[in-house]
Protein backbone atom coordinates (compact mmCIF):
# COMPACT_ATOMS: atom_id res chain seq x y z
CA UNK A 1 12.04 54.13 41.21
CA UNK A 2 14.08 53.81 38.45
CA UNK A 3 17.78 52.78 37.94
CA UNK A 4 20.25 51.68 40.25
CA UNK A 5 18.62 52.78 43.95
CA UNK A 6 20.64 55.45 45.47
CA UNK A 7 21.88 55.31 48.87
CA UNK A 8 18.66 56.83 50.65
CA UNK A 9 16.45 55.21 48.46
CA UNK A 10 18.60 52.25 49.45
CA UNK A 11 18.74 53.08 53.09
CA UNK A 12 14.80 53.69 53.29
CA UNK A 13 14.33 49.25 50.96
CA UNK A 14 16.62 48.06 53.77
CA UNK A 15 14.81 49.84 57.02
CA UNK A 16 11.90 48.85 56.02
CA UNK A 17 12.92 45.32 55.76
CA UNK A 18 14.66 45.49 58.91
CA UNK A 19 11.26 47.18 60.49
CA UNK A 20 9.05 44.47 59.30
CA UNK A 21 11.63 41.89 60.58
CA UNK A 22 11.54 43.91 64.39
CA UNK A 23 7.36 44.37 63.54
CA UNK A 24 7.21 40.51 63.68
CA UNK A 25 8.51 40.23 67.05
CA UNK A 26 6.15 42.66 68.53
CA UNK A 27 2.85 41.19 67.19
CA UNK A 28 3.53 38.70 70.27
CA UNK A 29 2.26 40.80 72.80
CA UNK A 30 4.37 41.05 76.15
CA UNK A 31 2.91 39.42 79.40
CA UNK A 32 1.27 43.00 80.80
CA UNK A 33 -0.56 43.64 77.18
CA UNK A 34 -3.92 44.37 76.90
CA UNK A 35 -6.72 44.91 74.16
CA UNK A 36 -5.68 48.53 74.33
CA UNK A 37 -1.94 48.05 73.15
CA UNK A 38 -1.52 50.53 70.30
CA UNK A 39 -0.47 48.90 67.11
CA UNK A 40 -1.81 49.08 63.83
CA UNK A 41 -2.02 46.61 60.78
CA UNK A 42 -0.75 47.28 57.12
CA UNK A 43 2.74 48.52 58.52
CA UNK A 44 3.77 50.06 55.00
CA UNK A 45 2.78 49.70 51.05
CA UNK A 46 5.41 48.82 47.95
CA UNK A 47 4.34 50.81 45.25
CA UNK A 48 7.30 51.93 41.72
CA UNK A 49 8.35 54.66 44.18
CA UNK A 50 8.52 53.32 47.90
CA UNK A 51 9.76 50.46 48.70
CA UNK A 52 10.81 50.01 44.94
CA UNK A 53 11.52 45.84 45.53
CA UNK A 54 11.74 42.18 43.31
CA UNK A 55 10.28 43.47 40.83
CA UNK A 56 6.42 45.07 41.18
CA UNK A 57 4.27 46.06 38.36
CA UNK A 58 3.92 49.76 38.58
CA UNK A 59 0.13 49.29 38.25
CA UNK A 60 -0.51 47.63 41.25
CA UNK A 61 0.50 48.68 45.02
CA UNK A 62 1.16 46.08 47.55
CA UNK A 63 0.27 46.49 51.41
CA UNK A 64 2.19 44.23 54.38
CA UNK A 65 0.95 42.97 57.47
CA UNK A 66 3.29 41.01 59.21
CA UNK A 67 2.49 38.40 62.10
CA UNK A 68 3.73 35.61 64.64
CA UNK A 69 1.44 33.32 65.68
CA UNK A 70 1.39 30.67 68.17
CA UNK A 71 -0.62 27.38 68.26
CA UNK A 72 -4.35 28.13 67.88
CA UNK A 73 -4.01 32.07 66.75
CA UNK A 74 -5.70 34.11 64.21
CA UNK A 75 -5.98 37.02 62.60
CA UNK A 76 -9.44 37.74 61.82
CA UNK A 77 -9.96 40.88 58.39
CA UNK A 78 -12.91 42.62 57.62
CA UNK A 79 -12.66 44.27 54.49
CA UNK A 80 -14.97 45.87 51.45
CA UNK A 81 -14.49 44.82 47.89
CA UNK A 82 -12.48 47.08 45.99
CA UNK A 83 -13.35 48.83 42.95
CA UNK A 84 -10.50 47.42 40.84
CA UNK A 85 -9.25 45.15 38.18
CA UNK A 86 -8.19 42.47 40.63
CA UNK A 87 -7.33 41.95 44.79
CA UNK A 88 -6.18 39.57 46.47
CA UNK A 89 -4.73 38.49 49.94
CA UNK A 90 -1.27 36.50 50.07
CA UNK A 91 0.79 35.18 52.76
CA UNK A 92 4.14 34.03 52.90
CA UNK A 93 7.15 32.51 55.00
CA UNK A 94 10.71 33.60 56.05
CA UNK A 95 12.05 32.90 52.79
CA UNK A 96 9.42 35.29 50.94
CA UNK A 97 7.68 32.29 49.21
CA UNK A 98 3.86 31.75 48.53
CA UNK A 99 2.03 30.40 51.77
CA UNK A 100 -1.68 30.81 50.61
CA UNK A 101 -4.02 32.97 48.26
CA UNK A 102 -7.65 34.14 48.40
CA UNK A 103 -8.31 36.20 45.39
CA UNK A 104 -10.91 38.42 45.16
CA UNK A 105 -13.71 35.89 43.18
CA UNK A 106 -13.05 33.04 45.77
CA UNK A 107 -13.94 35.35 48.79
CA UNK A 108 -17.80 34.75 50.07
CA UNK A 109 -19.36 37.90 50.67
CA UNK A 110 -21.10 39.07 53.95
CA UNK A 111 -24.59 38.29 54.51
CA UNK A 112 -26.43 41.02 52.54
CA UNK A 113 -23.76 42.00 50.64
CA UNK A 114 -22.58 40.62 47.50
CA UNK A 115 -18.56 40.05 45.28
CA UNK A 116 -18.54 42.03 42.20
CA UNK A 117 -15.99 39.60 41.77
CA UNK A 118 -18.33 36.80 41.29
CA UNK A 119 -21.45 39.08 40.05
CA UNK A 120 -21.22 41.97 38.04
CA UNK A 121 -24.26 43.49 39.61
CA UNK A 122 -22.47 44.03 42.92
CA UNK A 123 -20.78 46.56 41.43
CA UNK A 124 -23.41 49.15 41.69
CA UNK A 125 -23.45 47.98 45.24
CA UNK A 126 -22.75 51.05 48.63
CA UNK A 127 -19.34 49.87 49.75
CA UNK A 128 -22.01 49.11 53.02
CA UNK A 129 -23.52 46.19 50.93
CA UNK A 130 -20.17 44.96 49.97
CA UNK A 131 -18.47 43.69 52.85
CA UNK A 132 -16.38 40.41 53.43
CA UNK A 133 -14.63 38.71 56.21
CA UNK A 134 -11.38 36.52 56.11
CA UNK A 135 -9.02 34.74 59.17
CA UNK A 136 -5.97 33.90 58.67
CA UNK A 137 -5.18 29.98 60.19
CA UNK A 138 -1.87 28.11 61.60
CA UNK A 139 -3.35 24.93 60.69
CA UNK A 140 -5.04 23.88 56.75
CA UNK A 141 -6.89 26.32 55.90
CA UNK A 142 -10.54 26.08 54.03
CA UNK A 143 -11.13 28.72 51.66
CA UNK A 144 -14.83 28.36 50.93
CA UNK A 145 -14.51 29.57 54.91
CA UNK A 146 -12.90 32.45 53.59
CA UNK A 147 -9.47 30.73 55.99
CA UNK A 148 -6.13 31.11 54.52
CA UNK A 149 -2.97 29.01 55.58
CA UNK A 150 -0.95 31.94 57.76
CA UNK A 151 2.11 29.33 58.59
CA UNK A 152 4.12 26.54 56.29
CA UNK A 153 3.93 23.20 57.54
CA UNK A 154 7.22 22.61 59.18
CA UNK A 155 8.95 26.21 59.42
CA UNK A 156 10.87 27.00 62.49
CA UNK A 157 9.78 30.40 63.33
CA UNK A 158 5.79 30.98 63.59
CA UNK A 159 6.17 34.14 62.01
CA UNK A 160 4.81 35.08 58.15
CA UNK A 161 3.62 38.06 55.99
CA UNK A 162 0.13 39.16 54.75
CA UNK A 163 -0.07 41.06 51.59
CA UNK A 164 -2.50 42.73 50.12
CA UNK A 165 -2.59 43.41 46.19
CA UNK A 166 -4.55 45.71 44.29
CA UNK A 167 -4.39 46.23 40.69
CA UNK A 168 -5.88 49.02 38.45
CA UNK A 169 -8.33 50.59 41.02
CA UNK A 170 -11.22 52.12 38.70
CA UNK A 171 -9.98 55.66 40.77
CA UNK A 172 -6.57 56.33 39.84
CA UNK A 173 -5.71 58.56 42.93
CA UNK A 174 -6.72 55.70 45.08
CA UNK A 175 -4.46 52.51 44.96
CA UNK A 176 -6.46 51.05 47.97
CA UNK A 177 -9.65 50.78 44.90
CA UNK A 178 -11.85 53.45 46.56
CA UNK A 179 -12.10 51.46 50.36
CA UNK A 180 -10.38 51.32 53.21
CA UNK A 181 -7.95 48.71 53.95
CA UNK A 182 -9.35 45.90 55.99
CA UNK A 183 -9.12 45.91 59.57
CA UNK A 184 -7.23 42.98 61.46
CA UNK A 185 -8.18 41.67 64.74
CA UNK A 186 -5.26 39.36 66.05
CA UNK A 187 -6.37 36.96 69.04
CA UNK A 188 -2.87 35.82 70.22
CA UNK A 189 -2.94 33.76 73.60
CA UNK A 190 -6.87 34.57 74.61
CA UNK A 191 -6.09 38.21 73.93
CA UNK A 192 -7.96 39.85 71.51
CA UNK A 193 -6.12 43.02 69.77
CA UNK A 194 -7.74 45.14 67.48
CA UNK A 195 -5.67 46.34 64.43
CA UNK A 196 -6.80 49.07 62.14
CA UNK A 197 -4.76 50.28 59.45
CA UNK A 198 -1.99 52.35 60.39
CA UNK A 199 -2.98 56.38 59.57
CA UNK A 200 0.51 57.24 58.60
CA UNK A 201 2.96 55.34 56.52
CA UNK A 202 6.00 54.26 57.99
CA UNK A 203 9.24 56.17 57.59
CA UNK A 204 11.72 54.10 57.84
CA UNK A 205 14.61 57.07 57.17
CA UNK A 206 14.48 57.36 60.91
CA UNK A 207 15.12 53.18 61.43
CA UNK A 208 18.81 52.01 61.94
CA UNK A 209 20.99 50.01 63.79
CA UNK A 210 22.33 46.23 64.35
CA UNK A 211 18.90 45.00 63.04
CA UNK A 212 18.94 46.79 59.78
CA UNK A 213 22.48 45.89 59.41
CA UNK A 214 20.89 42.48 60.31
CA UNK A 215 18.06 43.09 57.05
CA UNK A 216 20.17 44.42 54.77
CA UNK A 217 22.51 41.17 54.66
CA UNK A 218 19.61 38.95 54.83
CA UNK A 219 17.39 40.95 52.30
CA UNK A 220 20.33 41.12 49.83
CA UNK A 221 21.16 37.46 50.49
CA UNK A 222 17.65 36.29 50.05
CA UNK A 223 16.05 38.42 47.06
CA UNK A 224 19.28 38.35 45.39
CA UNK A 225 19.74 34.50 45.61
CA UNK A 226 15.35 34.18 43.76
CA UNK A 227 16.50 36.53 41.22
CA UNK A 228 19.69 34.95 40.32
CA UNK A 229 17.89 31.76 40.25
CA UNK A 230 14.91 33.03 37.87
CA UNK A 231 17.27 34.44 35.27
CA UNK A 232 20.45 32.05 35.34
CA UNK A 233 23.49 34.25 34.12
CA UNK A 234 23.26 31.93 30.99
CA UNK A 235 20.13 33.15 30.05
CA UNK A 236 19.68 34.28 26.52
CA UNK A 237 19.07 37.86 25.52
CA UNK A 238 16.21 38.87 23.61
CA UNK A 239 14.71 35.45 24.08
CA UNK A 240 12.25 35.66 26.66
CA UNK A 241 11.61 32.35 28.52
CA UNK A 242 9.93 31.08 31.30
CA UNK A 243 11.86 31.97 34.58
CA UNK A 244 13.37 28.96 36.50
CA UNK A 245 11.44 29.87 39.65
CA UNK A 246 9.89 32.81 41.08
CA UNK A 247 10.50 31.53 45.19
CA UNK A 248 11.92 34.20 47.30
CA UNK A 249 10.62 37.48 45.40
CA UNK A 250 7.05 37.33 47.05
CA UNK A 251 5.33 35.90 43.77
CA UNK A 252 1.74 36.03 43.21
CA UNK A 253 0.68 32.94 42.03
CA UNK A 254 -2.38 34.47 40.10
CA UNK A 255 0.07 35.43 37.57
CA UNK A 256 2.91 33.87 35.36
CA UNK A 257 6.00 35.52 33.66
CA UNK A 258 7.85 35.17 30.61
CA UNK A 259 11.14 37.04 30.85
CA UNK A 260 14.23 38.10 28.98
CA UNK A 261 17.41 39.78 29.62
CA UNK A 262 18.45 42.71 28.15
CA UNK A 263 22.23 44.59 28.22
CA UNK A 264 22.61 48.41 27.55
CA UNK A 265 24.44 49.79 24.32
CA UNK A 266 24.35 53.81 23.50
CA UNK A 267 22.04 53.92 19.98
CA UNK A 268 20.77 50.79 20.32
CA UNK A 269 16.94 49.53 21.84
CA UNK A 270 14.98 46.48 21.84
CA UNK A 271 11.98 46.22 19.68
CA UNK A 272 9.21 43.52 21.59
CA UNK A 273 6.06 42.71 19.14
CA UNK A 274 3.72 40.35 19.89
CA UNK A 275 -0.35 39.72 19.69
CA UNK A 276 -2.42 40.89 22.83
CA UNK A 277 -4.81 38.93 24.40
CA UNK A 278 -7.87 40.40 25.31
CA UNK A 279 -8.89 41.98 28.68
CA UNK A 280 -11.41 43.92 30.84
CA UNK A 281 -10.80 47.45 30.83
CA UNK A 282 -12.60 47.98 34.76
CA UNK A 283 -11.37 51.38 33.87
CA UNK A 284 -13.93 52.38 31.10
CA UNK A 285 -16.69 50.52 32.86
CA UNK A 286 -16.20 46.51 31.67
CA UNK A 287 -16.60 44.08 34.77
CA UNK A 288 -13.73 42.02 35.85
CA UNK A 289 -15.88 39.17 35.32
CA UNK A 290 -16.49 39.79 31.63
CA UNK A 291 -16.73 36.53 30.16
CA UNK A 292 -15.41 37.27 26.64
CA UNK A 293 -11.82 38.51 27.93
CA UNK A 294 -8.70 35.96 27.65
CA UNK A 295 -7.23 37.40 30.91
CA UNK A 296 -7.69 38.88 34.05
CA UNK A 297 -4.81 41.54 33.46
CA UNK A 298 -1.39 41.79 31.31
CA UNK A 299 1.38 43.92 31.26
CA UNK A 300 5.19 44.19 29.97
CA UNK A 301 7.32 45.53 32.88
CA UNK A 302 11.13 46.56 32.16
CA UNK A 303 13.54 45.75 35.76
CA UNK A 304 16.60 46.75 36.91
CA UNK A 305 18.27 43.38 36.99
CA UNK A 306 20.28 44.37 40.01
CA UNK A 307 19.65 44.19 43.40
CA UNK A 308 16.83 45.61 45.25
CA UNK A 309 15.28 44.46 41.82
CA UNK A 310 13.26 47.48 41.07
CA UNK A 311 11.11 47.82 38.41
CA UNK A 312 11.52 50.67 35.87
CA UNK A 313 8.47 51.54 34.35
CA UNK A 314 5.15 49.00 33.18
CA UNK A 315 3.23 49.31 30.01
CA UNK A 316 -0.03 47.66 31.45
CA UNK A 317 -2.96 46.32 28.69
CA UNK A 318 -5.28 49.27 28.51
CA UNK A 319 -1.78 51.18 28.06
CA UNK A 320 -0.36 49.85 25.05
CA UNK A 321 -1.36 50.62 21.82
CA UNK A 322 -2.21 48.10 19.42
CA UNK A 323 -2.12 47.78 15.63
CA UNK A 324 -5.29 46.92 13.08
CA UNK A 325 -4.06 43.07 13.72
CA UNK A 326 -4.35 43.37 17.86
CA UNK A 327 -0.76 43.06 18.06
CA UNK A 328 1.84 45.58 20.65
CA UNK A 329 5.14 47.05 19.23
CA UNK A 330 7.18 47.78 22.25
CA UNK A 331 10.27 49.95 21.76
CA UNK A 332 12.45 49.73 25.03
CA UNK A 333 14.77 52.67 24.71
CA UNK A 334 16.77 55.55 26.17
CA UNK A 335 15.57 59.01 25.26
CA UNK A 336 18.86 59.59 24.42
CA UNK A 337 18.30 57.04 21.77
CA UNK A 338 14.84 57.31 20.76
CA UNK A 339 13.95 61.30 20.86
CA UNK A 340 10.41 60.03 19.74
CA UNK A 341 8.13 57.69 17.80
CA UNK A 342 5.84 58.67 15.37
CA UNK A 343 4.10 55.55 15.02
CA UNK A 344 1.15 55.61 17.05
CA UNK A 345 0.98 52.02 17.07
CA UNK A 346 4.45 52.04 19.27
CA UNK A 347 4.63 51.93 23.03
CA UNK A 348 7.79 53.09 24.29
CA UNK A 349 9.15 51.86 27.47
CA UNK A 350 12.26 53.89 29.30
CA UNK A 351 15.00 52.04 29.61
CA UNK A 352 15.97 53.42 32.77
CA UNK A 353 19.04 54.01 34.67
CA UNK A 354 22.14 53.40 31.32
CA UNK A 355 24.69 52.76 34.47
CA UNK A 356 22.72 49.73 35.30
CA UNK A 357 23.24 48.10 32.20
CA UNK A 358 21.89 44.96 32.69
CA UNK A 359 18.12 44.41 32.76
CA UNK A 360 15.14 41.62 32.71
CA UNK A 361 12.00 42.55 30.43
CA UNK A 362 8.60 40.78 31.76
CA UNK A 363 5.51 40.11 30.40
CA UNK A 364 2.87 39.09 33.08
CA UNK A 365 -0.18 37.39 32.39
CA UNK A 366 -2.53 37.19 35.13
CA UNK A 367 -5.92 34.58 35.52
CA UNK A 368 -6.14 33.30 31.77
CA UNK A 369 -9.98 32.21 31.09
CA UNK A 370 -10.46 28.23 29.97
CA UNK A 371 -10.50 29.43 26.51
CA UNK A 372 -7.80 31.26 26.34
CA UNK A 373 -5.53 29.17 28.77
CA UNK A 374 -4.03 26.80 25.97
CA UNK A 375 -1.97 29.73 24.51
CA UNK A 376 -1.19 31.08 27.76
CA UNK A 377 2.31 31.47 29.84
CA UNK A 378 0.42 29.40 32.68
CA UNK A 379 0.22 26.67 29.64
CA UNK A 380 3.48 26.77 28.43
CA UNK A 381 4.88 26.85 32.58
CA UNK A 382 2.61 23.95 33.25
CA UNK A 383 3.36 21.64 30.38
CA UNK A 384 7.13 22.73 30.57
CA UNK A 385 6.86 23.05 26.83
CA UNK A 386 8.90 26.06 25.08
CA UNK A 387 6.28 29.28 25.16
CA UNK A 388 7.28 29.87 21.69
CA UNK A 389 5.64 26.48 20.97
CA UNK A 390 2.73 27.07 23.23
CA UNK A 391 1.40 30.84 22.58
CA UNK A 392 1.95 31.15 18.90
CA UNK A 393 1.09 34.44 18.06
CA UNK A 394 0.95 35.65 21.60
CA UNK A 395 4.60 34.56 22.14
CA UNK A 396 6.70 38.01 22.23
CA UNK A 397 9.71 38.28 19.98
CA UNK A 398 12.50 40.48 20.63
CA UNK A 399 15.27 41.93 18.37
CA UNK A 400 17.87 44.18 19.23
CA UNK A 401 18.15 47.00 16.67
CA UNK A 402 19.85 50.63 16.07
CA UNK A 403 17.15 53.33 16.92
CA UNK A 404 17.89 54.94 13.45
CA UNK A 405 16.12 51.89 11.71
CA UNK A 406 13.37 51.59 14.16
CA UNK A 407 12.49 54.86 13.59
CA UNK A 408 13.14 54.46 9.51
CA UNK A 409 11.71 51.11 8.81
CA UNK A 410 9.86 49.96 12.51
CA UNK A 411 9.79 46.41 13.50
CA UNK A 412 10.20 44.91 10.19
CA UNK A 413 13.53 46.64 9.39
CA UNK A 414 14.58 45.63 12.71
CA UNK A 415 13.98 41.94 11.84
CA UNK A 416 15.67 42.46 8.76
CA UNK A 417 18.77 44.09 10.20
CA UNK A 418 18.77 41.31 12.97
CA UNK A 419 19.30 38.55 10.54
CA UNK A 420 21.69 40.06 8.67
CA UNK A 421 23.65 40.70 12.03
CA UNK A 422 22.98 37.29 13.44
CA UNK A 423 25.89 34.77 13.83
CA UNK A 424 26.60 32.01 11.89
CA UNK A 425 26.43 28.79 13.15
């Protein structure tokens, strides 16, 4: 989705919310339920096209489970290892912050099978021979038992969200990475209630009412409170910092952000050039465990800075074209401003919707390696030093510029013109 949602595009963010808010109640199961009650887990996905929301990369596609669970529940999964750039499994409270992760490289496989995650053999493994098993826990959880934390410690209502991320899947036309999505077994009370995925997607046209009224005022409140908080109205533009906080947009804390705002003006576009760090491209065969990559994954993502907080479009790393020197040239443009780009060392991002003027321009690194983590966001967020300072040549810079010198002179004219436009002072 791109631009400012329209009203059924709208309608459909909102019912969903409001369905996984109503979904929540009914994973308590009513006195006269039984084994055979019919509900299914993974109640919808969040992809750039449905359920367009706080900002997703476009390469990855997101899968919720929600729960309530009382004293002494579980949720048991049993899962295969996708055939992807990176998975993971995160849960998260009322508020839409960070609970618990179990990435793909900390889950212990079956016996017998083995975590191409951890060995790069496993790859070649049947899906059959690559099999794991996770539960999700009210109380601590121990991940080398493959448990992750399913409620915060001190949070009124018992109830939480599981998501499942995958990234890149080596198959294209398969965002799940070539498996099924695990199955779910909830044991709530003594009762044990097997939950496979659900076999259609929800359509939450047909869901309306009091309780979406209900979601859309909390969604809005919620989601639109995190992103206001990230990206203070003060922020500069064309300066991309570290956001204040990420709580309350469902962040994945495998991966850091640098951000910067952006504001629409006909003819103009922002240039973004920067040096790219190296990465496994699953896609043309490298394992995700290659150890001479500098991240797990990277990608520049340009949002709609309004809210649901969609994203517009991602340039992810085995995207974006790089010059002799390893470095990006991003051009972030209207077509109406940029017909086209010669340069085949230029990436061109849309700029999406012109009546939402106002925008935020990520770059996401996920899972830096030891090496490589010194120059990284996660560094620079860490330390709370300025990225600039931290990532040297990896830093981004930004410039605004008029499309006709982009196109005459590329970056460097844009520099040039930027300094002579710059204010005094």
């Amino acid at each position: 989705m791109s631009g400012n949602p329209s009203r059924s595009a709208r309608a459909r963010i909102v019912a969903a919310v409001a369905f996984l808010l109503a979904s929540v109640t009914s994973t308590v199961l009513p006195p006269a339920a039984s084994a055979d009650t019919p509900l299914c887990a993974w109640r919808f996905m969040s992809d750039e096209t449905v359920l367009n929301v706080a900002f997703p990369d476009v390469n990855a596609t997101y899968w919720v489970l929600p729960y309530a669970l009382g004293p002494g529940d579980s949720i048991e999964l049993s899962g295969n290892y996708t055939a992807a750039r990176y998975f993971s499994l995160n849960t998260y409270d009322t508020n839409f912050d960070t609970i618990d992760t179990l990435r793909d490289n900390m889950i212990v496989p079956d016996s017998g099978s083995g975590n191409p995650f951890r060995d790069a053999s496993a790859r070649s493994l049947p899906p059959s021979q690559r099999k794991w098993h996770a539960t999700l826990v009210t109380g601590p959880a121990d991940h080398a038992r493959n448990e992750i934390q399913a409620l915060p410690a001190g949070q009124g209502t018992p109830a939480g969200f599981l998501i499942i991320r995958v990234y890149v899947p080596d198959d294209a036309a398969s965002p799940s990475g070539g498996v099924p999505l695990p199955d779910a077994t909830m044991r709530l009370g003594g009762v044990t209630v097997p939950r496979q995925p659900c076999e259609q997607p929800f359509d939450p046209n047909g869901y309306t009412g009091p309780l979406a009224d209900l979601a859309e005022a909390g969604f809005d409140q919620v989601i639109a409170g995190a992103a206001s908080g990230a990206f203070p109205g003060d922020t500069p533009e064309t300066v991309f910092v570290n956001p204040a906080s990420s709580s309350g947009l469902f962040p994945n804390g495998d991966n850091k952000y640098l951000g910067t705002a952006l504001t629409y003006q006909p003819g103009r576009i922002a240039v973004v050039r920067g040096k790219a760090p190296l990465f496994p491209d699953t896609r043309a065969g490298v394992p995700a465990t290659d150890p001479d990559q500098q991240v797990r994954y990277w990608s520049v993502c340009q949002n709609d800075r309004v809210s649901p907080y969609p994203v517009v479009a991602c340039a992810a790393d085995f995207e974006t074209a790089l010059d002799a020197s390893g470095h990006y040239t991003y051009a972030v443009a209207a077509p109406a401003d940029l017909t086209s780009v010669a340069d085949p060392t230029v990436t061109v991002l849309p700029w999406g919707d012109t009546a939402v003027p106002r925008k935020v321009l990520f770059l996401r690194y996920m899972l830096p390696s030891p090496a490589f983590y010194p120059q990284s966001i996660q560094a620079s967020q860490d330390s709370g030093t300025d990225p600039a300072t931290v990532m040297g040549p990896y830093y981004p810079t930004a410039v605004y510029c008029a499309a006709s010198t982009f196109v005459a002179g590329g970056y460097e004219a844009c520099v040039d013109e930027a300094a002579v436009t710059a204010p005094a002072g």
